[in-house]
N, C-alpha and C. Protein backbone atom coordinates (compact mmCIF):
# COMPACT_ATOMS: atom_id res chain seq x y z
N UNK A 1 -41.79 -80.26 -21.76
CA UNK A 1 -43.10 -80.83 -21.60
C UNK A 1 -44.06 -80.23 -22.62
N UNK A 2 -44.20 -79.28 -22.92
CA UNK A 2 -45.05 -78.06 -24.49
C UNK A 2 -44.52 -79.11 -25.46
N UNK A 3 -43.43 -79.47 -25.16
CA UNK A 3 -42.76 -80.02 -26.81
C UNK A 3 -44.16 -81.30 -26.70
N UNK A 4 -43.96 -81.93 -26.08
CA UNK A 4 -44.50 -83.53 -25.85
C UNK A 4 -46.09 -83.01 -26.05
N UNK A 5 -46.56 -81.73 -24.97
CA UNK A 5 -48.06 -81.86 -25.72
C UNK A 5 -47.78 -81.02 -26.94
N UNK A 6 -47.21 -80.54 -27.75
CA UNK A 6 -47.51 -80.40 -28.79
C UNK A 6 -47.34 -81.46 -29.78
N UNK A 7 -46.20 -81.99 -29.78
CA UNK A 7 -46.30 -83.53 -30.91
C UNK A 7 -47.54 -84.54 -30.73
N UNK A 8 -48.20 -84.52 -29.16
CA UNK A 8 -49.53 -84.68 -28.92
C UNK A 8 -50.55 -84.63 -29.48
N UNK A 9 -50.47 -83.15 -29.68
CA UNK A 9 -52.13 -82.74 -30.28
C UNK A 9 -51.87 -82.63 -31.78
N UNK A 10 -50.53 -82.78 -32.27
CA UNK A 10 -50.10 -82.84 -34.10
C UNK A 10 -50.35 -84.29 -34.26
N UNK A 11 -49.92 -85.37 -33.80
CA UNK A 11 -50.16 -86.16 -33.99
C UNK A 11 -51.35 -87.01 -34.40
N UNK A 12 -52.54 -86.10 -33.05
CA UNK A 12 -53.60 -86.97 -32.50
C UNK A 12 -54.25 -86.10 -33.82
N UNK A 13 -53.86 -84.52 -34.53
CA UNK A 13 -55.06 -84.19 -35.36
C UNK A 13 -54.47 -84.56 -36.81
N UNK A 14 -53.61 -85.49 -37.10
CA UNK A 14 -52.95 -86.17 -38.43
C UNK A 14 -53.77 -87.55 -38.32
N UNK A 15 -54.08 -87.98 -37.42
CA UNK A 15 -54.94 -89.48 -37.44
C UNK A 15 -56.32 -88.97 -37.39
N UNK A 16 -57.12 -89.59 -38.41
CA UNK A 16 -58.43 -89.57 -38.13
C UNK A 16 -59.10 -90.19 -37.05
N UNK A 17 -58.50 -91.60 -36.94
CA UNK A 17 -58.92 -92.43 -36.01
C UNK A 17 -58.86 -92.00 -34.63
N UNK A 18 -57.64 -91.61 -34.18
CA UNK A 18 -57.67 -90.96 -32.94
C UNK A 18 -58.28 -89.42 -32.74
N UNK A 19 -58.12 -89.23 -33.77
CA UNK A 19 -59.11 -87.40 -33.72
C UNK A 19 -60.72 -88.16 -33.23
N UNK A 20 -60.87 -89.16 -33.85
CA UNK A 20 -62.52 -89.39 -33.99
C UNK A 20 -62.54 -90.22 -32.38
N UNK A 21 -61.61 -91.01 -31.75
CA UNK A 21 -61.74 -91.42 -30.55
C UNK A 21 -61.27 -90.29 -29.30
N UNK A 22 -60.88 -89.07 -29.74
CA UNK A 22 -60.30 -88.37 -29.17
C UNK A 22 -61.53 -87.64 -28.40
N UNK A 23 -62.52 -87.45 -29.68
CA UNK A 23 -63.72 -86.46 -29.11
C UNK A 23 -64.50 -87.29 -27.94
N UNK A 24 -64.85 -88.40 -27.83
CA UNK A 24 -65.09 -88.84 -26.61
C UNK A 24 -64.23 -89.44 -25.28
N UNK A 25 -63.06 -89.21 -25.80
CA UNK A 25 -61.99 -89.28 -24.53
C UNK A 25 -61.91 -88.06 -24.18
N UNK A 26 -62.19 -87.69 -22.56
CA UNK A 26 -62.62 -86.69 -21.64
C UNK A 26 -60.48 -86.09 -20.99
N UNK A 27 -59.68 -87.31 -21.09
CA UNK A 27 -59.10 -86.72 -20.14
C UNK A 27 -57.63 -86.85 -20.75
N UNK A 28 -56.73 -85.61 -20.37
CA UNK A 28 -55.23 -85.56 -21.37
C UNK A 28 -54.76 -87.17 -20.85
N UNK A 29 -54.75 -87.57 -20.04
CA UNK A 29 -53.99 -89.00 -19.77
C UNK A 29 -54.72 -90.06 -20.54
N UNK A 30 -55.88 -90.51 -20.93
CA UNK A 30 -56.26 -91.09 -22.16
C UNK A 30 -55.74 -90.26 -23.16
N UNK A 31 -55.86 -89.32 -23.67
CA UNK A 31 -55.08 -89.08 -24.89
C UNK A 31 -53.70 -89.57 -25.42
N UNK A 32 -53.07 -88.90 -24.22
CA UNK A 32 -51.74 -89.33 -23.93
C UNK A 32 -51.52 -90.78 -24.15
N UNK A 33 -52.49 -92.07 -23.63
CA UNK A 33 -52.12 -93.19 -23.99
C UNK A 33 -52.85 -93.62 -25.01
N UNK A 34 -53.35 -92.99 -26.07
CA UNK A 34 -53.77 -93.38 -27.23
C UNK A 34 -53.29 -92.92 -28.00
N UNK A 35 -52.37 -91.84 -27.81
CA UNK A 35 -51.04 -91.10 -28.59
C UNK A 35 -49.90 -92.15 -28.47
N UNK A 36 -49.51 -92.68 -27.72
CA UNK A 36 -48.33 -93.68 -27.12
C UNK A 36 -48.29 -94.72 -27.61
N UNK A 37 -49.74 -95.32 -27.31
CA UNK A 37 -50.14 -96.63 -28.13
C UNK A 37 -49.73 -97.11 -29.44
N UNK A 38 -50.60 -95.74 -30.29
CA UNK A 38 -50.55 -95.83 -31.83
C UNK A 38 -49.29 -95.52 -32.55
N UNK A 39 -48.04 -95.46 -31.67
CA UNK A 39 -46.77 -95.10 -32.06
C UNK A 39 -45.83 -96.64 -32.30
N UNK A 40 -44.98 -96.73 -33.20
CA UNK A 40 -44.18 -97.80 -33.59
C UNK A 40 -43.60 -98.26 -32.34
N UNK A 41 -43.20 -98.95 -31.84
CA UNK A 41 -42.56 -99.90 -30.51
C UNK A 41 -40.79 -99.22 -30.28
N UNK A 42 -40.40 -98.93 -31.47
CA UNK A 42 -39.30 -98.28 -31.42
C UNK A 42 -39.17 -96.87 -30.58
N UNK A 43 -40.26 -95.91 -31.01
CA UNK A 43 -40.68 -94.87 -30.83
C UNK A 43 -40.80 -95.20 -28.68
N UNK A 44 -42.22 -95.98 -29.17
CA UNK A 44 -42.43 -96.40 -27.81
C UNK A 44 -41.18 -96.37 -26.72
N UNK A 45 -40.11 -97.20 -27.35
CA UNK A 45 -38.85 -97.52 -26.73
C UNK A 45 -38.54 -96.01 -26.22
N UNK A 46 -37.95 -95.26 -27.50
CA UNK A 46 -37.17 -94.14 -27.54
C UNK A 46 -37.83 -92.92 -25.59
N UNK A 47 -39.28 -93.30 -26.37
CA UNK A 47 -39.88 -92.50 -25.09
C UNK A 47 -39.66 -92.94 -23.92
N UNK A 48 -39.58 -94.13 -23.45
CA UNK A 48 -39.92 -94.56 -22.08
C UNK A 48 -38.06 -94.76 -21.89
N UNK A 49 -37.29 -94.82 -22.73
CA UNK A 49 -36.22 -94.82 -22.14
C UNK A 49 -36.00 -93.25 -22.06
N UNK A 50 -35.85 -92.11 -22.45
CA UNK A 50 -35.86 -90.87 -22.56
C UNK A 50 -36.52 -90.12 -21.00
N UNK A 51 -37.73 -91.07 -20.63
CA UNK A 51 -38.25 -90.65 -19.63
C UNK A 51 -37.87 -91.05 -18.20
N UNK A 52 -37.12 -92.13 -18.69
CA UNK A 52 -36.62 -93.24 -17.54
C UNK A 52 -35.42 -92.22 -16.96
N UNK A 53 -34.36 -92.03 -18.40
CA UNK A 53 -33.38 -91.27 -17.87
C UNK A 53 -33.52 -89.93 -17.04
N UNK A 54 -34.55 -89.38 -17.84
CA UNK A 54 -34.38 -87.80 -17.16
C UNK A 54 -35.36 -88.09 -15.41
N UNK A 55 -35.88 -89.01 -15.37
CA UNK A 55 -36.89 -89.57 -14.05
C UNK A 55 -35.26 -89.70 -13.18
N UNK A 56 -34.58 -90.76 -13.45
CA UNK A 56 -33.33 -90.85 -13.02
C UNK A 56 -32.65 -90.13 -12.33
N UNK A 57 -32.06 -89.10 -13.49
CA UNK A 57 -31.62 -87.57 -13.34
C UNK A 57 -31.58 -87.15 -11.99
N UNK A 58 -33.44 -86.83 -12.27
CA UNK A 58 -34.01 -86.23 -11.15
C UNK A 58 -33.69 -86.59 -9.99
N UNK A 59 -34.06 -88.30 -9.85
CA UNK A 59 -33.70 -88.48 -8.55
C UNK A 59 -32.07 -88.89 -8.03
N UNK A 60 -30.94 -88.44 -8.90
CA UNK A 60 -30.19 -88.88 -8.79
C UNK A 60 -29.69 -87.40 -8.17
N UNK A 61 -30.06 -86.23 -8.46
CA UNK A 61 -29.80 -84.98 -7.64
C UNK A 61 -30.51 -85.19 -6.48
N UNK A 62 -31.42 -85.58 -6.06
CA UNK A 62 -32.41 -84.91 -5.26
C UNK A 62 -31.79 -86.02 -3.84
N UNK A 63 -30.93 -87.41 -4.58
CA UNK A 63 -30.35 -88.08 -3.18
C UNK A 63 -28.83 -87.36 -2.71
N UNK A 64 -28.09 -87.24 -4.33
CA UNK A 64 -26.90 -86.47 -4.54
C UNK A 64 -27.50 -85.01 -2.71
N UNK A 65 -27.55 -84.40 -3.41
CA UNK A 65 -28.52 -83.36 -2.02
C UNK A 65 -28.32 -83.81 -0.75
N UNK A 66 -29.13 -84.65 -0.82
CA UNK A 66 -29.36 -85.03 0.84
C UNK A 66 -28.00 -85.90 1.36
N UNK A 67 -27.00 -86.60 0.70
CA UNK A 67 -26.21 -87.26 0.93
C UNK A 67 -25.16 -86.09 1.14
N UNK A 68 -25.37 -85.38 0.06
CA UNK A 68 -23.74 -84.06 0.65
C UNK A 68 -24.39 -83.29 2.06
N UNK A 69 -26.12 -83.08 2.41
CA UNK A 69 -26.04 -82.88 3.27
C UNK A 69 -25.73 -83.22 4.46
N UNK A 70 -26.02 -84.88 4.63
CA UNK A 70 -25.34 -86.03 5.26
C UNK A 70 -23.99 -85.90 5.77
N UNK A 71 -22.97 -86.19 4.55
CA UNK A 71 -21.40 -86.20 4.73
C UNK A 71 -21.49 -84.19 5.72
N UNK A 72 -22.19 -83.57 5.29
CA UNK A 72 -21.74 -82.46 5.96
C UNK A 72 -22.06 -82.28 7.24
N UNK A 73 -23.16 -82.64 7.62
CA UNK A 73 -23.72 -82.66 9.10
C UNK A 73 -22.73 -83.83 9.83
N UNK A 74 -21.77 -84.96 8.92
CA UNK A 74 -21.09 -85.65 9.95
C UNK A 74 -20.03 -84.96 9.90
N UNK A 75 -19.49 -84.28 9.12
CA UNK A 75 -18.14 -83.50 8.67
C UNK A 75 -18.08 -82.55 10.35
N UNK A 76 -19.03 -81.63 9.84
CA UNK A 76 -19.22 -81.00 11.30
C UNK A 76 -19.65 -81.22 12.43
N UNK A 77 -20.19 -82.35 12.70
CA UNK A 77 -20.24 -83.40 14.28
C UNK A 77 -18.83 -83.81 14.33
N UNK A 78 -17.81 -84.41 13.66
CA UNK A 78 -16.47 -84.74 14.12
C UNK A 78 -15.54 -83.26 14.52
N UNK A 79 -16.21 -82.34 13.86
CA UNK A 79 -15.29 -80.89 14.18
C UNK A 79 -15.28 -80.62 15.47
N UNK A 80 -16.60 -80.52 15.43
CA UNK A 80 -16.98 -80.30 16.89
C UNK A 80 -16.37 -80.86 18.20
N UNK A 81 -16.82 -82.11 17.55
CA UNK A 81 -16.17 -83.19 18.69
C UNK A 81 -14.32 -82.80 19.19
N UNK A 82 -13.79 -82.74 17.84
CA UNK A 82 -12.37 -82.20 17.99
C UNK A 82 -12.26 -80.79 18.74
N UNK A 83 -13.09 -79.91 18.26
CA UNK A 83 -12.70 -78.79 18.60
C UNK A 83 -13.06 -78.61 20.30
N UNK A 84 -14.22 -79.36 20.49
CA UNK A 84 -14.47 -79.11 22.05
C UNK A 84 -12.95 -80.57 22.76
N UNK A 85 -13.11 -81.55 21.94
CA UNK A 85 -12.24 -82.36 23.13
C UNK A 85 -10.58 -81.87 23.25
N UNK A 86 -9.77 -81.80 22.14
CA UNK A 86 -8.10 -81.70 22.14
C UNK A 86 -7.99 -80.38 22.80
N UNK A 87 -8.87 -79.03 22.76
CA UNK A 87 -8.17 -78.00 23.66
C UNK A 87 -8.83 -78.37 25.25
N UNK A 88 -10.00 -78.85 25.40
CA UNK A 88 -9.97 -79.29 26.59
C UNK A 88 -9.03 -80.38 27.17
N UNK A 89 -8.82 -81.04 26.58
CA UNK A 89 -7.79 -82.16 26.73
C UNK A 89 -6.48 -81.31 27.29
N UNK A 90 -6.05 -80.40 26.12
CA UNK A 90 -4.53 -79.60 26.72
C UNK A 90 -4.84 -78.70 27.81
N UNK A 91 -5.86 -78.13 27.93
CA UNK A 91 -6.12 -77.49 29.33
C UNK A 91 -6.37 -78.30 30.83
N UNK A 92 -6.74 -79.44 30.55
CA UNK A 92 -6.62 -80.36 31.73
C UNK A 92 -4.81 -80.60 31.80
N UNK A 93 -4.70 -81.32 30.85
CA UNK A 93 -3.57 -81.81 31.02
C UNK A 93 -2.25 -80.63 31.47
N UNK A 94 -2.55 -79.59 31.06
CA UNK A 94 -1.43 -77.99 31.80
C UNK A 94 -1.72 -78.34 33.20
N UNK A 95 -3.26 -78.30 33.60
CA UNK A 95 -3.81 -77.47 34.64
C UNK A 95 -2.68 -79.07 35.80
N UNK A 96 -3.05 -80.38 35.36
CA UNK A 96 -2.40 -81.25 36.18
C UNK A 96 -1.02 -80.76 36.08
N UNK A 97 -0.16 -80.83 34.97
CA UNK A 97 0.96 -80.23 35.34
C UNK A 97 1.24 -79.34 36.47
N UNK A 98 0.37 -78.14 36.77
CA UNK A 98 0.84 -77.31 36.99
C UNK A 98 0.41 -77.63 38.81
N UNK A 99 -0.56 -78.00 39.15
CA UNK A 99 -1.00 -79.00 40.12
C UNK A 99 0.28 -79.84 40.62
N UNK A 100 0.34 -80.63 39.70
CA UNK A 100 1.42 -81.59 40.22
C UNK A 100 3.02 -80.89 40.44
N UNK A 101 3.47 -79.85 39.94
CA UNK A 101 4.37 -79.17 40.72
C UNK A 101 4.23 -78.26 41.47
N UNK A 102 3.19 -77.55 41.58
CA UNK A 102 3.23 -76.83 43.23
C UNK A 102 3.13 -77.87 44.24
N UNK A 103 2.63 -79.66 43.97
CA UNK A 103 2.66 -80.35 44.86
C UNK A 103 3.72 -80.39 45.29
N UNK A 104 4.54 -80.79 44.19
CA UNK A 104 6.15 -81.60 44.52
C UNK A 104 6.67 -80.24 45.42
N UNK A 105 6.77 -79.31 45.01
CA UNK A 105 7.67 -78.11 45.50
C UNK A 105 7.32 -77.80 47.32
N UNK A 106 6.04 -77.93 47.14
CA UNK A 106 5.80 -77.99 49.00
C UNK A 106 5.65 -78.75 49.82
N UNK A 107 6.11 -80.10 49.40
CA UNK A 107 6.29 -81.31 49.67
C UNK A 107 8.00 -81.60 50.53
N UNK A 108 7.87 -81.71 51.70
CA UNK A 108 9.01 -82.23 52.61
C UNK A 108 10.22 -82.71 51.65
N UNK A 109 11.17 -83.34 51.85
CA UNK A 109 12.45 -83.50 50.90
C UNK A 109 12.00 -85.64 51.01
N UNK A 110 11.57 -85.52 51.70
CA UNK A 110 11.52 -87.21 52.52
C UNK A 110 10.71 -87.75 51.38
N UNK A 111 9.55 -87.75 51.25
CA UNK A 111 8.15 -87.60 50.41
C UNK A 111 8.51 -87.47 49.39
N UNK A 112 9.42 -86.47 48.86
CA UNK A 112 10.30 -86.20 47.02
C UNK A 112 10.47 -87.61 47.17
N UNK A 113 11.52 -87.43 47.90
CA UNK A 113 12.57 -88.78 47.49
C UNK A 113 11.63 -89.89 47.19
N UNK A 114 10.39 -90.41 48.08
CA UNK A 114 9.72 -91.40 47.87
C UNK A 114 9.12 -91.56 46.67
N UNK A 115 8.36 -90.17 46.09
CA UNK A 115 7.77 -90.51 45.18
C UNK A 115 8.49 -90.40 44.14
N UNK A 116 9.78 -89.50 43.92
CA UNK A 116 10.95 -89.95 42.78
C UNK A 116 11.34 -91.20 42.61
């Protein structure tokens, strides 16, 4: 950004014209677009695509960011989910096992047979 106001104020004090409209322009953003202006269309180009990209850039980290934070907050809601349901899952499923044969075992011989 130093680079840009310095080719700025080299620029603006190589033109007379803009040195001489400069002294009654109050504010760097008129300067700035009377620096921009008076530049070849090519130039013009070079800048606004230059600015486009690195604008880009910027926001191309700043979603990059929030999206890996995203995938991670779901990464670890499915952990979770796993980690609390499959060992609860095998601890139910023992605990019936183990239920369902102290049933069978004190269960009459009559009653086996039926439910075998």
């Amino acid at each position: 950004m130093q680079f840009v106001h310095a080719v700025l104020f080299l620029h603006i004090a190589q033109n007379s014209q803009i040195s001489q409209t400069s002294q009654t322009v109050r504010s760097g953003f008129d300067q700035f677009v009377l620096w921009y202006g008076n530049l070849p269309q090519l130039a013009q180009t070079a800048i606004t695509v230059v600015v486009g990209a690195i604008v880009a850039y910027l926001v191309f980290k700043i979603v990059a960011r929030l999206v890996k934070g995203l995938v991670t907050a779901v990464i670890a809601a499915i952990l979770a989910f796993l980690i609390s349901t499959v060992p609860g899952n095998l601890l139910l499923s023992s605990a019936f096992d183990r239920i369902q044969q102290e049933v069978t075992t004190h269960l009459p011989s009559g009653i086996k047979d039926q439910l075998g």
